[in-house]
C-alpha atoms as a PDB file:
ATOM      1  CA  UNK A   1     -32.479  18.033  77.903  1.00  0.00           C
ATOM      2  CA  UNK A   2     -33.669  17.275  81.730  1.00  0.00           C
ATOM      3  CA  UNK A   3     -31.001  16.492  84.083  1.00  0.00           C
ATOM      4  CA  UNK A   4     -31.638  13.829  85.979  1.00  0.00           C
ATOM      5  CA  UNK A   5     -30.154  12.405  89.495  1.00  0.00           C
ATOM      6  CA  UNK A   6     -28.813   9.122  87.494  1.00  0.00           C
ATOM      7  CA  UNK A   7     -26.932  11.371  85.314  1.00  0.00           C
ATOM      8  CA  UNK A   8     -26.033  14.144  87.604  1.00  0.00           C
ATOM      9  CA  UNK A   9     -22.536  14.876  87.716  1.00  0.00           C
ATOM     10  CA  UNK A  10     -21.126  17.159  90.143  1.00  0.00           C
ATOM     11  CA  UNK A  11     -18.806  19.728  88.876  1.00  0.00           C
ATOM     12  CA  UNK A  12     -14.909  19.532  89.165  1.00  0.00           C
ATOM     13  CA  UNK A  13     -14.903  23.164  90.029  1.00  0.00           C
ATOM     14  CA  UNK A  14     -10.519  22.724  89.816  1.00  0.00           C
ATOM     15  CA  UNK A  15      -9.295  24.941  92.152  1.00  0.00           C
ATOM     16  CA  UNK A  16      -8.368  23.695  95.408  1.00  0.00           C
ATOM     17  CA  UNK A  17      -8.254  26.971  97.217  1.00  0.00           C
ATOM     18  CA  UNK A  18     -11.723  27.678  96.417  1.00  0.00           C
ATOM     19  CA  UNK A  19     -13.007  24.175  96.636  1.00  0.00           C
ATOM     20  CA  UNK A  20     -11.412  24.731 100.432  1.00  0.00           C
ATOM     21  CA  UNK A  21     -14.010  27.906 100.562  1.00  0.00           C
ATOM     22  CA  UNK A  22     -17.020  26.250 100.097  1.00  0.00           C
ATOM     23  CA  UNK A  23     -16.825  23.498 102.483  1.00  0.00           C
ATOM     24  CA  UNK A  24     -15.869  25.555 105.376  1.00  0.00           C
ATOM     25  CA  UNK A  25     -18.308  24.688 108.373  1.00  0.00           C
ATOM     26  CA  UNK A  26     -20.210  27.944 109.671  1.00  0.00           C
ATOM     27  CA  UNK A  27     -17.614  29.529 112.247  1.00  0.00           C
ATOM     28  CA  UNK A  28     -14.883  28.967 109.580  1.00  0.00           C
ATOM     29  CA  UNK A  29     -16.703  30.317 107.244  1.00  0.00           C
ATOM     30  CA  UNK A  30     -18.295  33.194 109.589  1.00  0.00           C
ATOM     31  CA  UNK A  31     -14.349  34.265 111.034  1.00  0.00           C
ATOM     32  CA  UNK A  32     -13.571  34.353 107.297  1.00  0.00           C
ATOM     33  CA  UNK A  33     -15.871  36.882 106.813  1.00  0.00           C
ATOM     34  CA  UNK A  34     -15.437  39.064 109.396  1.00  0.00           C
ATOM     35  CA  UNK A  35     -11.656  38.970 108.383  1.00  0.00           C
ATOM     36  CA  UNK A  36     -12.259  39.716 105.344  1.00  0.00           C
ATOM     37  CA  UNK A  37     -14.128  43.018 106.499  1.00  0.00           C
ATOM     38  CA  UNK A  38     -11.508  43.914 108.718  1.00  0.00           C
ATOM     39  CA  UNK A  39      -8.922  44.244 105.482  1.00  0.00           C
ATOM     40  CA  UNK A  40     -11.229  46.026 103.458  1.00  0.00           C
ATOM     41  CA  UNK A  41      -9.875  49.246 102.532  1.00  0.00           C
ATOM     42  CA  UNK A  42     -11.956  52.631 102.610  1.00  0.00           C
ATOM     43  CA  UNK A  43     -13.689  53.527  98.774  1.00  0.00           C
ATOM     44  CA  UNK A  44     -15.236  56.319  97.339  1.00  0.00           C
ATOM     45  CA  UNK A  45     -19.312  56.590  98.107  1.00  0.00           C
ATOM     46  CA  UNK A  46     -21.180  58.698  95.403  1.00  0.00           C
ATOM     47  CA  UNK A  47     -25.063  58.819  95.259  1.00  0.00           C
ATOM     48  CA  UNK A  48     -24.394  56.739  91.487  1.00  0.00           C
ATOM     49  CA  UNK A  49     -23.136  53.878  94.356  1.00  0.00           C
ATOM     50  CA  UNK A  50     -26.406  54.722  96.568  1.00  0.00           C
ATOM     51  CA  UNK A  51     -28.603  54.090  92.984  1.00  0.00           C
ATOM     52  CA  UNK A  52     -26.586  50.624  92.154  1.00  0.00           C
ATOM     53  CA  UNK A  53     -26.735  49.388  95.870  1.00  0.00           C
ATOM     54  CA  UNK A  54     -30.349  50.049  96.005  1.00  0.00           C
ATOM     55  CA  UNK A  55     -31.247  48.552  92.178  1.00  0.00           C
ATOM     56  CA  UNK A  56     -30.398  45.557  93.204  1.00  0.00           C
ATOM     57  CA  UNK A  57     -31.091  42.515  92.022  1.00  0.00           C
ATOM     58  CA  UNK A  58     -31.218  45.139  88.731  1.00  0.00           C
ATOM     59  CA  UNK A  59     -32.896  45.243  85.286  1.00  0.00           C
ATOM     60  CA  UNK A  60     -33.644  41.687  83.785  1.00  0.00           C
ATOM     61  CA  UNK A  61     -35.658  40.923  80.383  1.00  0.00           C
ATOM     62  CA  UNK A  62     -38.708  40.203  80.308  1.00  0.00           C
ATOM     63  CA  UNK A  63     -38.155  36.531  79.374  1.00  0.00           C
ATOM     64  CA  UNK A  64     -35.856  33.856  78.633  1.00  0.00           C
ATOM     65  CA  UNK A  65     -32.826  35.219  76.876  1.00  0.00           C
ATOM     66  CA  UNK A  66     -29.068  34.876  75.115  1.00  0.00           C
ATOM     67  CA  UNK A  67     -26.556  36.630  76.756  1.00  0.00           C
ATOM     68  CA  UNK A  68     -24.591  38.637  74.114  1.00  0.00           C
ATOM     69  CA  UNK A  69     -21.434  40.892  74.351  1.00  0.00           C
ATOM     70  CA  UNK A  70     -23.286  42.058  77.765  1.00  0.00           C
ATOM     71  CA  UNK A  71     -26.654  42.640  76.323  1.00  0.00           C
ATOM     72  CA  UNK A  72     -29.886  40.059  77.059  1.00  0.00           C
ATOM     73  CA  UNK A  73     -30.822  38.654  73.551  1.00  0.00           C
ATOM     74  CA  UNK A  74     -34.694  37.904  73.948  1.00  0.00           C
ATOM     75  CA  UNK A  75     -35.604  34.309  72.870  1.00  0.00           C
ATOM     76  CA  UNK A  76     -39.125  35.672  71.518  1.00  0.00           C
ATOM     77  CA  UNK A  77     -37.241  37.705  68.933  1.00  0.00           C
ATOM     78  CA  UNK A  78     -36.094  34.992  67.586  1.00  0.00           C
ATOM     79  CA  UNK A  79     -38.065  32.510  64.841  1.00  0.00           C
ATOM     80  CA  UNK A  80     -38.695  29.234  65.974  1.00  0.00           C
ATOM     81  CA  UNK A  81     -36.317  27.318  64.560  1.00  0.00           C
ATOM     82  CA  UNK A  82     -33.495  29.885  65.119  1.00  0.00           C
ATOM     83  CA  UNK A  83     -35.079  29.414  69.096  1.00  0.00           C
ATOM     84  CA  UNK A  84     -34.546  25.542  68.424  1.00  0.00           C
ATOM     85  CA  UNK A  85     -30.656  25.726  67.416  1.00  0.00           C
ATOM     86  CA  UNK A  86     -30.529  28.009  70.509  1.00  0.00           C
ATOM     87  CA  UNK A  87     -31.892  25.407  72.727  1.00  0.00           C
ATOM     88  CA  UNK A  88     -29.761  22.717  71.454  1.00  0.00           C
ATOM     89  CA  UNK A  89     -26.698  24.735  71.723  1.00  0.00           C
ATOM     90  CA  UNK A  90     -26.851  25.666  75.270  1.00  0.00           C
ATOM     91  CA  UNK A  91     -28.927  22.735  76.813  1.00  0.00           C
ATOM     92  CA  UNK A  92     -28.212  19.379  74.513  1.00  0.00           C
ATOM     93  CA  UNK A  93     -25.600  16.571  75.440  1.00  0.00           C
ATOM     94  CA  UNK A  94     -22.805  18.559  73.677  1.00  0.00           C
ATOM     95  CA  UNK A  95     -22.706  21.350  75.462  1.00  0.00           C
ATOM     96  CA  UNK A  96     -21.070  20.323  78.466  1.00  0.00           C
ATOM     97  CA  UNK A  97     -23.080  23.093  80.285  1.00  0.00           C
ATOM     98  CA  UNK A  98     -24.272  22.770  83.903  1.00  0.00           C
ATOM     99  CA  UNK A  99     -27.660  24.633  85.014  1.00  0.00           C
ATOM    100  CA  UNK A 100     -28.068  26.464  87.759  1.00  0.00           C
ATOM    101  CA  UNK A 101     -30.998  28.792  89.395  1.00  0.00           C
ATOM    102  CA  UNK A 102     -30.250  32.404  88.899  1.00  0.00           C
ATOM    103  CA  UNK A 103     -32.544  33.712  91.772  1.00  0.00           C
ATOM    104  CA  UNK A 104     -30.889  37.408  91.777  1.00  0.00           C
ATOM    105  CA  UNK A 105     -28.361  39.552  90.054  1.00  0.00           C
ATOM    106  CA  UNK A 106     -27.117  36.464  88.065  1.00  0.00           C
ATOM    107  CA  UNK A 107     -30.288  37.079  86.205  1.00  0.00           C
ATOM    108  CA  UNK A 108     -29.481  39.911  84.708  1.00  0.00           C
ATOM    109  CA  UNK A 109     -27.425  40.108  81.589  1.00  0.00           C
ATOM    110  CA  UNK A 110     -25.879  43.279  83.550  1.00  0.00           C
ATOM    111  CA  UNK A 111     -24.770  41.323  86.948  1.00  0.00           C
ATOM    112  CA  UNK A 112     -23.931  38.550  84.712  1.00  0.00           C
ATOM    113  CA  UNK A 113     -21.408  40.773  82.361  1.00  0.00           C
ATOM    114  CA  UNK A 114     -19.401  42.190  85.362  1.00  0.00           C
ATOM    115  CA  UNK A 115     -18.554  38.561  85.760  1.00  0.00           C
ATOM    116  CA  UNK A 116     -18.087  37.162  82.603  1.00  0.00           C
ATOM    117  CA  UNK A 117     -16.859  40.546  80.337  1.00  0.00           C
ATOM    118  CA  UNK A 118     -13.109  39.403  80.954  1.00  0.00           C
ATOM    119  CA  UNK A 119     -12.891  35.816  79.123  1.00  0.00           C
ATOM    120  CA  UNK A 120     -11.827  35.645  75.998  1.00  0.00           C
ATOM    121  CA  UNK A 121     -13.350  32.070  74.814  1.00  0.00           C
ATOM    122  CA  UNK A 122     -16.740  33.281  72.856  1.00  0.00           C
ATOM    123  CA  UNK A 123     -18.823  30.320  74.787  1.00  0.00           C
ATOM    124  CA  UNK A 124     -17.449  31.430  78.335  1.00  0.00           C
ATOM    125  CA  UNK A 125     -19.055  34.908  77.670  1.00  0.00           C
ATOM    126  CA  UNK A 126     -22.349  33.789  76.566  1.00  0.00           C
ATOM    127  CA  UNK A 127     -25.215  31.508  78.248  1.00  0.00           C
ATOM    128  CA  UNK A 128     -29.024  30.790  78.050  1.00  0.00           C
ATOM    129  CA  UNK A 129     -31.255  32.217  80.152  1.00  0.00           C
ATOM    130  CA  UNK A 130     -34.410  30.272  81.004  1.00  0.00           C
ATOM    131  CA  UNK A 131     -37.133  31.873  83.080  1.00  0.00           C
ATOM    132  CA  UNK A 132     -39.919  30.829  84.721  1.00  0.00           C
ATOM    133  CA  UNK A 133     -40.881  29.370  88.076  1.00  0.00           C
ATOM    134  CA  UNK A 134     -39.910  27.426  91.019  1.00  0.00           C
ATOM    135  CA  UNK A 135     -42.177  25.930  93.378  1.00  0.00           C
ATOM    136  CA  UNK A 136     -42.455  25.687  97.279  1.00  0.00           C
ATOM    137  CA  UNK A 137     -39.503  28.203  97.365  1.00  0.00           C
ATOM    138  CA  UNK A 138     -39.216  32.118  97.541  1.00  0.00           C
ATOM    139  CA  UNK A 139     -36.341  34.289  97.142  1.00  0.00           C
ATOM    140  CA  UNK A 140     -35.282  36.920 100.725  1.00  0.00           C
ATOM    141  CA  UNK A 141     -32.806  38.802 101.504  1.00  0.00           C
ATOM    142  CA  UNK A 142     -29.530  37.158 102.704  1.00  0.00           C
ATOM    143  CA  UNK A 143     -28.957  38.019 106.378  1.00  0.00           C
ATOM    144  CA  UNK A 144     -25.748  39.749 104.992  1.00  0.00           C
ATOM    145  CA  UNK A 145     -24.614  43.182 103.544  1.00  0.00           C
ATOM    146  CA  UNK A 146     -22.822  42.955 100.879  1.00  0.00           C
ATOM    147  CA  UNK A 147     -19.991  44.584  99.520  1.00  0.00           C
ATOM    148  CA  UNK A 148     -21.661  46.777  96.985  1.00  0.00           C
ATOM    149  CA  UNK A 149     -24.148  47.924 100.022  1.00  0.00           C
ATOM    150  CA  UNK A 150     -27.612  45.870  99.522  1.00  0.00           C
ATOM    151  CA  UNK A 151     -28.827  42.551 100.910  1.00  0.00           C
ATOM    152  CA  UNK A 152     -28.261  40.514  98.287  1.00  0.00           C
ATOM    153  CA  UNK A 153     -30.973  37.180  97.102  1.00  0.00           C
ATOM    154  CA  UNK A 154     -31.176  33.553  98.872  1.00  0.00           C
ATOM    155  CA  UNK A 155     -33.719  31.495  98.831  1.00  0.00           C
ATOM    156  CA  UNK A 156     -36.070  29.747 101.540  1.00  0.00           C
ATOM    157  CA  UNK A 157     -38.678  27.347 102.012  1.00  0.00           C
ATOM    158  CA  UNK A 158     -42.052  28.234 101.272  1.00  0.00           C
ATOM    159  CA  UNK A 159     -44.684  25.229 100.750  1.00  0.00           C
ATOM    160  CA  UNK A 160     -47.269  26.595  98.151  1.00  0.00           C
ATOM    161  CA  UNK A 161     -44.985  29.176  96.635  1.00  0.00           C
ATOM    162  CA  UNK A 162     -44.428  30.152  93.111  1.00  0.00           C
ATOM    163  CA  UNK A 163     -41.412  32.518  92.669  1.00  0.00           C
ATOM    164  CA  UNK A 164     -40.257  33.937  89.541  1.00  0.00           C
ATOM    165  CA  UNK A 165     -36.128  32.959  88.672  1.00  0.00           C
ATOM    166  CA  UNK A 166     -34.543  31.814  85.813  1.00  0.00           C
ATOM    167  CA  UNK A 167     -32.156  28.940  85.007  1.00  0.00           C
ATOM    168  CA  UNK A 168     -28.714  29.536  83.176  1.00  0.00           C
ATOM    169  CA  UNK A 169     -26.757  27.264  81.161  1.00  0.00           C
ATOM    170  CA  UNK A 170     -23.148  27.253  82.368  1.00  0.00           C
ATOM    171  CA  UNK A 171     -19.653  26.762  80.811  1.00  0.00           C
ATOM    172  CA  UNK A 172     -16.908  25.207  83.501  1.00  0.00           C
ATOM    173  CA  UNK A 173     -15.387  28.611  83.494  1.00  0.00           C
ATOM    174  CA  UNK A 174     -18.532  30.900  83.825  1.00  0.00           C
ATOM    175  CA  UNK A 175     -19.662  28.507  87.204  1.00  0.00           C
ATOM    176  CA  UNK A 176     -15.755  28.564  89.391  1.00  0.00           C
ATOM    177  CA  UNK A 177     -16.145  32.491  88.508  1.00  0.00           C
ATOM    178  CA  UNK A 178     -19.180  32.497  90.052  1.00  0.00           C
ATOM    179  CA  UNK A 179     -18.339  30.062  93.048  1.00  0.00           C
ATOM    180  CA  UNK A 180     -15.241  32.428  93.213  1.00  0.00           C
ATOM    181  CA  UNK A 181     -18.042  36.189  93.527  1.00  0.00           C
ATOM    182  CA  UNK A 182     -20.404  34.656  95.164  1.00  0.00           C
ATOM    183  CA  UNK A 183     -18.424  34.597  98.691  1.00  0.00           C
ATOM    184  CA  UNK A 184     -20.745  34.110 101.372  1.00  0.00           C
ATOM    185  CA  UNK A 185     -22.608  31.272  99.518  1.00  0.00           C
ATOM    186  CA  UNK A 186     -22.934  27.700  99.726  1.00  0.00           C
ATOM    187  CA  UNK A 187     -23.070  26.210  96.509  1.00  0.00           C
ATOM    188  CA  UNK A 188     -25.623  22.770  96.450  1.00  0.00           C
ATOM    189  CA  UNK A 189     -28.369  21.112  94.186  1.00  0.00           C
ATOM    190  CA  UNK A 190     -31.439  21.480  94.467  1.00  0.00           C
ATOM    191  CA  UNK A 191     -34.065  18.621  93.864  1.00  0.00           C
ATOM    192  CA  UNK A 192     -37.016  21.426  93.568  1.00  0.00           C
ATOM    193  CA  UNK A 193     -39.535  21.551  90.009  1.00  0.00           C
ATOM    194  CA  UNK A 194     -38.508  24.471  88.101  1.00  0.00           C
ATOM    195  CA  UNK A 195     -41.252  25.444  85.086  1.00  0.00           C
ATOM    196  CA  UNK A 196     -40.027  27.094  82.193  1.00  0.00           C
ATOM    197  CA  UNK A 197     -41.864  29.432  80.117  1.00  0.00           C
ATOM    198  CA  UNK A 198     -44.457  28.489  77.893  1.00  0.00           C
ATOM    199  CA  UNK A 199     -42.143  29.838  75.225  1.00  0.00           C
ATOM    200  CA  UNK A 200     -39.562  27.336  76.168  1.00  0.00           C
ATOM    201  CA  UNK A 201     -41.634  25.095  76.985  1.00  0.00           C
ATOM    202  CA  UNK A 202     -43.288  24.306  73.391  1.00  0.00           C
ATOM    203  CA  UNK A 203     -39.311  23.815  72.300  1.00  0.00           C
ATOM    204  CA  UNK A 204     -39.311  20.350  74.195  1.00  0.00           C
ATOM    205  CA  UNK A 205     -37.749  22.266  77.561  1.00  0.00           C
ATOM    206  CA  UNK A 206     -40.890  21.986  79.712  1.00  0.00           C
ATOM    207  CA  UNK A 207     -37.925  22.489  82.898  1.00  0.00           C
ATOM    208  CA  UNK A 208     -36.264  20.418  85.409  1.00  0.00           C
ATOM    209  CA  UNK A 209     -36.392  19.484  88.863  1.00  0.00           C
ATOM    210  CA  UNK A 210     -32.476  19.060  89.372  1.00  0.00           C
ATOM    211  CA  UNK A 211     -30.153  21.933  89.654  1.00  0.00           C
ATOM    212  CA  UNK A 212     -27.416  23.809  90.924  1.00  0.00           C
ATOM    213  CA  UNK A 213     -27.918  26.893  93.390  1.00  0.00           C
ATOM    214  CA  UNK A 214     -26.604  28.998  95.672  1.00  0.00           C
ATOM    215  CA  UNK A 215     -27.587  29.152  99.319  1.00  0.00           C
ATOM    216  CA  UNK A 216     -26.322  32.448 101.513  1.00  0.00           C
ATOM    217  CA  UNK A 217     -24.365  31.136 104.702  1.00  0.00           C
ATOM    218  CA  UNK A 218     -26.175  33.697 106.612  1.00  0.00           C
ATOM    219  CA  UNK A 219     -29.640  32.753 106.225  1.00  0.00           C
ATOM    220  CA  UNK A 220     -32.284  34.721 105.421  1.00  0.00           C
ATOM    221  CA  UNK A 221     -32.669  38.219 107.213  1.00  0.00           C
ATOM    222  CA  UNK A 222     -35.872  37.577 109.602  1.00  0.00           C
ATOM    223  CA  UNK A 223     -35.689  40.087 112.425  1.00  0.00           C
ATOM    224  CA  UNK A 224     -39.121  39.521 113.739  1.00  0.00           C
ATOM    225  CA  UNK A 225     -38.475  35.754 113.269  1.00  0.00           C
ATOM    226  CA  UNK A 226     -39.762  35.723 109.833  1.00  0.00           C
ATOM    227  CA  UNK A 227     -38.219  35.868 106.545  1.00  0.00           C
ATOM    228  CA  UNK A 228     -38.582  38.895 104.227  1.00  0.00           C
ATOM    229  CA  UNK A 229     -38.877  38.039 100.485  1.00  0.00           C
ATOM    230  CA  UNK A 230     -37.981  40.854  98.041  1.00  0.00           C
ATOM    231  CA  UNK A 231     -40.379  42.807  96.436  1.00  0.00           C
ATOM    232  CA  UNK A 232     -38.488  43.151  93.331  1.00  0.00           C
ATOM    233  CA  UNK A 233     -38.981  39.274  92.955  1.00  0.00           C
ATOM    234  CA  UNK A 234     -42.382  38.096  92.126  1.00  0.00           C
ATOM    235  CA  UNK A 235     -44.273  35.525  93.466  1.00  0.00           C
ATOM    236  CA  UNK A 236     -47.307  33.709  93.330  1.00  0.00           C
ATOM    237  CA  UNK A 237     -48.948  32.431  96.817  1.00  0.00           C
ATOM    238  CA  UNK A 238     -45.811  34.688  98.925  1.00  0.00           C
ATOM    239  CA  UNK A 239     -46.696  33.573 102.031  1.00  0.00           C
ATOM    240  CA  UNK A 240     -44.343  36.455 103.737  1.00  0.00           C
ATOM    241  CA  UNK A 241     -44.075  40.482 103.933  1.00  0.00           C
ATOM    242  CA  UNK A 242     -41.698  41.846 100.323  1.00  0.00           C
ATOM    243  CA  UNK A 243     -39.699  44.419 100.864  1.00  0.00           C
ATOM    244  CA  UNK A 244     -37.867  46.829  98.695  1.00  0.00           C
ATOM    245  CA  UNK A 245     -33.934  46.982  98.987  1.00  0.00           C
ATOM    246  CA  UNK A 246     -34.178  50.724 100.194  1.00  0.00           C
ATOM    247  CA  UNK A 247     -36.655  49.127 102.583  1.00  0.00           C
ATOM    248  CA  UNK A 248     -34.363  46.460 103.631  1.00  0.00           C
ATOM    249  CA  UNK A 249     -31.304  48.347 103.949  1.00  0.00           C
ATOM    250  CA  UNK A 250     -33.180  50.624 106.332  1.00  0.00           C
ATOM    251  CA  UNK A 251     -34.533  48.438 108.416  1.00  0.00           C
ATOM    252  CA  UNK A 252     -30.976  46.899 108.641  1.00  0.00           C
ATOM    253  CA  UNK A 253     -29.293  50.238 109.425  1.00  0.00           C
ATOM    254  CA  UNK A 254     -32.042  50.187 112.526  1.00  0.00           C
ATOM    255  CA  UNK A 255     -31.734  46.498 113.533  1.00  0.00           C
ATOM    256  CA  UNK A 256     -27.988  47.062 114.095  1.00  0.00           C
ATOM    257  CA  UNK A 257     -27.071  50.794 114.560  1.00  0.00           C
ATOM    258  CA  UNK A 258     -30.569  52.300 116.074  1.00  0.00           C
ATOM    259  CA  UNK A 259     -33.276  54.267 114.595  1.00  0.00           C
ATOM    260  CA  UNK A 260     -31.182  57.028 113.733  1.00  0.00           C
ATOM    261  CA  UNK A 261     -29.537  55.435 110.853  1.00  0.00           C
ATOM    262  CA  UNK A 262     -30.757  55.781 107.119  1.00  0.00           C
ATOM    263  CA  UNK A 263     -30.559  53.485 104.139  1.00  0.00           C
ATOM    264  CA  UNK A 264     -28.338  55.958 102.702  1.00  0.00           C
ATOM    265  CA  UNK A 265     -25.972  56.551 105.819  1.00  0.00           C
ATOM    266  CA  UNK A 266     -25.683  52.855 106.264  1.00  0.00           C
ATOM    267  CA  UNK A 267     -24.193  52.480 102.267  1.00  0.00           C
ATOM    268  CA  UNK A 268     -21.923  54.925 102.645  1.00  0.00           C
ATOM    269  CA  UNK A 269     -20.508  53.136 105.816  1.00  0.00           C
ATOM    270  CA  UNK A 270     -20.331  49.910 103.730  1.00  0.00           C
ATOM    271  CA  UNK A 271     -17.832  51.786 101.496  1.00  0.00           C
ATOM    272  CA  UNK A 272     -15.970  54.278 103.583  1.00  0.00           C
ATOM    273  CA  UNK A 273     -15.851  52.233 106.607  1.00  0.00           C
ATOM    274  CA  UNK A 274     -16.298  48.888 106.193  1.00  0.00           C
ATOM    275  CA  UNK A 275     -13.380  47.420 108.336  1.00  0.00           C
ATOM    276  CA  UNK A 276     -15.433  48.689 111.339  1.00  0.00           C
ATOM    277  CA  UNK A 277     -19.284  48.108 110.767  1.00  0.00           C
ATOM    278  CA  UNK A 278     -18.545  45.092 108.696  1.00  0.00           C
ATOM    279  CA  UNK A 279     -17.954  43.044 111.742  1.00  0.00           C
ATOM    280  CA  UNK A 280     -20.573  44.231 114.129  1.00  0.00           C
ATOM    281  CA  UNK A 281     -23.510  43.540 111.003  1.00  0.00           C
ATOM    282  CA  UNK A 282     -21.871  40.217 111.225  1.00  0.00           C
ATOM    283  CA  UNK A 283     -22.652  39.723 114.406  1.00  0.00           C
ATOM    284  CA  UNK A 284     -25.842  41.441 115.127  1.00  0.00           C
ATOM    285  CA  UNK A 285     -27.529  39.393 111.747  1.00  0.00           C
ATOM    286  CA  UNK A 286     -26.687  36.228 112.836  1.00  0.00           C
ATOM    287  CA  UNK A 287     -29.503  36.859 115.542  1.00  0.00           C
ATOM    288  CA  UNK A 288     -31.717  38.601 113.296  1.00  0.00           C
ATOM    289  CA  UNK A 289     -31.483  35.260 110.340  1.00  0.00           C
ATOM    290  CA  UNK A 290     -32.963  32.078 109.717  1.00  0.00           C
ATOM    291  CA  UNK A 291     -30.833  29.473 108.490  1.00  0.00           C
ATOM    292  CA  UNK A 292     -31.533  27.464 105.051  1.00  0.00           C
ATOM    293  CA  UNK A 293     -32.957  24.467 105.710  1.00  0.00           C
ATOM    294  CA  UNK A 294     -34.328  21.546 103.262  1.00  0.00           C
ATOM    295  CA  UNK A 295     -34.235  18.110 103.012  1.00  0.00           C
ATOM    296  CA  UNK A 296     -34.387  19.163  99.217  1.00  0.00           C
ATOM    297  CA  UNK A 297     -30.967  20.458  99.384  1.00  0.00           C
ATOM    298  CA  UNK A 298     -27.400  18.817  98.727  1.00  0.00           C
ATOM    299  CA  UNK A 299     -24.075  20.997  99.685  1.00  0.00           C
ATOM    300  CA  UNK A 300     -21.594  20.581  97.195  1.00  0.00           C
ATOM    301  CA  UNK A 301     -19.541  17.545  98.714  1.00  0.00           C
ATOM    302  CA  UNK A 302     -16.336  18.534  97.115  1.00  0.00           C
ATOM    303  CA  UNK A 303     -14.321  16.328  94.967  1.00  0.00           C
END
């Protein structure tokens, strides 16, 4: 049930316009987004907005899990041989299934159902959900704002690190609607040991150490030339200051606007005014970010 690099096949995501997306170089990519800012048309900012932007990366189960009709089905509810089938299903040869690190919102059955609600085939609206750990790697906050007003995950380099995230088991479908959300992200393997649960584990699923991710463009946000990991994600051995996403977002809204600015101020810009500030967080992050760098990583080389 292990990938492996002999038997790693890339994915034929299908779609040539988005296939174009992802192997834009940085200024491509970077006039893109700032374009793409610039169109975006005023919406309406309520304090229900303020709540989501700042929940972020949101509610997750406690443990591995089915996603079902938008709810996270808990593996340890389950009997062990109905856990078993459900291993098999989503992770054995016949399920043509690709995994990939969820490191934030795609790790929660609610994130994941605002992407997935819409299909109509039963397996392209349900997946496995694995947690447990990955090693010399934490999760930050992208150097980015994001439409929905926080700063959403990426991950970084961190020798010595244990970070909580959870590998999901994904249908053709379910992974070009993903590449398709998740915008301002590269999309790579990563040859890094991932640990499943000890639930899991006992099922013959001890992990992997081959899988997909995705990698902001951006970096991670580092304005004193160090990477913030969120708080919201734990970690053993963190070897860097967490910080909230109400903590983040404000320290954004002073990094680019001046100390004046609040959390709150600076997420109702995002939606009422995002054709203007969209462009100058653009520019200001890129000198507030450290890039992702590993020799552990492989961009997606197309087809």
């Amino acid at each position: 049930m292990e990938p492996t690099r002999d038997n790693w096949r890339w994915p034929d995501l299908g779609e040539p316009e988005l296939v174009e997306r992802l192997l834009l170089d940085e200024d491509e990519f970077h006039d893109l987004w700032v374009s793409m800012s610039r169109q975006m048309p005023a919406r309406k900012y309520t304090d229900e907005v303020f709540d989501l932007s700042t929940g972020y990366p949101w509610a997750r189960p406690t443990g591995s899990f089915v996603l079902d009709d938008g709810e996270g089905r808990l593996l340890a509810d389950l009997d062990r041989d109905e856990r078993t089938m459900v291993l098999e299903t989503f992770t054995g040869p016949g399920s043509d299934r690709t995994p990939m690190l969820a490191i934030g919102s795609n790790a929660s059955p609610e994130g994941l159902w605002r992407k997935f609600a819409h299909f109509t085939e039963p397996p392209d609206r349900t997946l496995l959900a694995v947690t447990g750990r990955l090693e010399d790697f934490d999760v930050g906050a992208s150097a980015e704002l994001a439409l929905y007003g926080a700063m959403p995950a990426t991950i970084f380099p961190s020798p010595g690190t244990l970070v909580d995230v959870t590998l999901i088991w994904l249908t053709s479908a379910q992974l070009t609607q993903l590449a398709w959300a998740e915008v301002p992200y590269w999309l790579g393997r990563l040859d890094a040991r991932f640990e499943a649960e000890d639930l899991v584990a006992a099922l013959g699923f001890a992990g992997t150490s081959e899988s997909l991710v995705f990698v902001n463009r951006f970096g991670t946000f580092a304005p004193d030339d160090r990477p913030i990991a969120l708080s919201a994600i734990g970690a053993e051995g963190r070897r860097v200051e967490a910080m909230a996403q109400v903590e983040l977002l404000q320290r954004l809204a002073q990094t680019v606007f001046g100390p004046e600015l609040t959390a709150r101020e600076l997420v109702r810009r995002t939606y009422e005014r995002l054709d203007q500030i969209g462009p100058e967080v653009a520019r200001v992050m890129r000198s507030n970010s450290i890039p992702f760098e590993s020799d552990r990583w492989t961009p997606y080389p197309g087809p």
